[in-house]
Protein backbone atom coordinates (compact mmCIF):
# COMPACT_ATOMS: atom_id res chain seq x y z
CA UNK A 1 11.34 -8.84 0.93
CA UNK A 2 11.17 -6.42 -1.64
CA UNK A 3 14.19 -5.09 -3.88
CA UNK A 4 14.61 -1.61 -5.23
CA UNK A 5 12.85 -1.03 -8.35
CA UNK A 6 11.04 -4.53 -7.91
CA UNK A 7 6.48 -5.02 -8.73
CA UNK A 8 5.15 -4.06 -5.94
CA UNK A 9 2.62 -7.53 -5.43
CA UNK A 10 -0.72 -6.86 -5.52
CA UNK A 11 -3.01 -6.03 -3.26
CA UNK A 12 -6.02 -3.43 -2.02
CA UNK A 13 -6.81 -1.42 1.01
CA UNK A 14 -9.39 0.66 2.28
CA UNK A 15 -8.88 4.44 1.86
CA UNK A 16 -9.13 7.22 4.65
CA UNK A 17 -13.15 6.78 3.31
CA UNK A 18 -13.62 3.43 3.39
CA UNK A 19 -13.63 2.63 -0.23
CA UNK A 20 -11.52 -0.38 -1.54
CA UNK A 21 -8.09 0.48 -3.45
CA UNK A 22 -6.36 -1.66 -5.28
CA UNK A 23 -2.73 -0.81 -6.71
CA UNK A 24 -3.80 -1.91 -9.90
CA UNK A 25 -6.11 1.16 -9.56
CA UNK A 26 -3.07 3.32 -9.66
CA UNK A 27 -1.08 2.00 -12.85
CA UNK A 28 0.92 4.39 -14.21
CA UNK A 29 1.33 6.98 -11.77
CA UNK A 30 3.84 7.74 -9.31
CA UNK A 31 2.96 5.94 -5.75
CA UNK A 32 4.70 6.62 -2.00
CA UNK A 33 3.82 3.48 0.00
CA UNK A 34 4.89 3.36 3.73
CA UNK A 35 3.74 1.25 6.96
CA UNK A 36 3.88 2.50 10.48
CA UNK A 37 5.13 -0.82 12.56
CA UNK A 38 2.81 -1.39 15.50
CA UNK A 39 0.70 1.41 14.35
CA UNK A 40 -2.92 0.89 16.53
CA UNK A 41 -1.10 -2.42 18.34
CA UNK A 42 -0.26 -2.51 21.56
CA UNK A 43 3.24 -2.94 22.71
């Protein structure tokens, strides 16, 4: 688990287009990450 003010590790995800972002991508800029749990699972 993560800490407060901890590296984020990386990684890369498709955006809301399909392209490929990686956090690396974002260096230097303020960034809100947040998961939904279950989100499209069932139960």
């Amino acid at each position: 688990m993560l800490k407060e003010g901890s590296a984020a590790p990386k990684f890369s995800a498709p955006d809301q287009h399909g392209n490929i972002l990686e956090l690396d991508d974002l260096a230097g800029k303020w960034v809100a990450l947040w998961w939904y749990p279950k989100a499209s699972t069932p139960g």
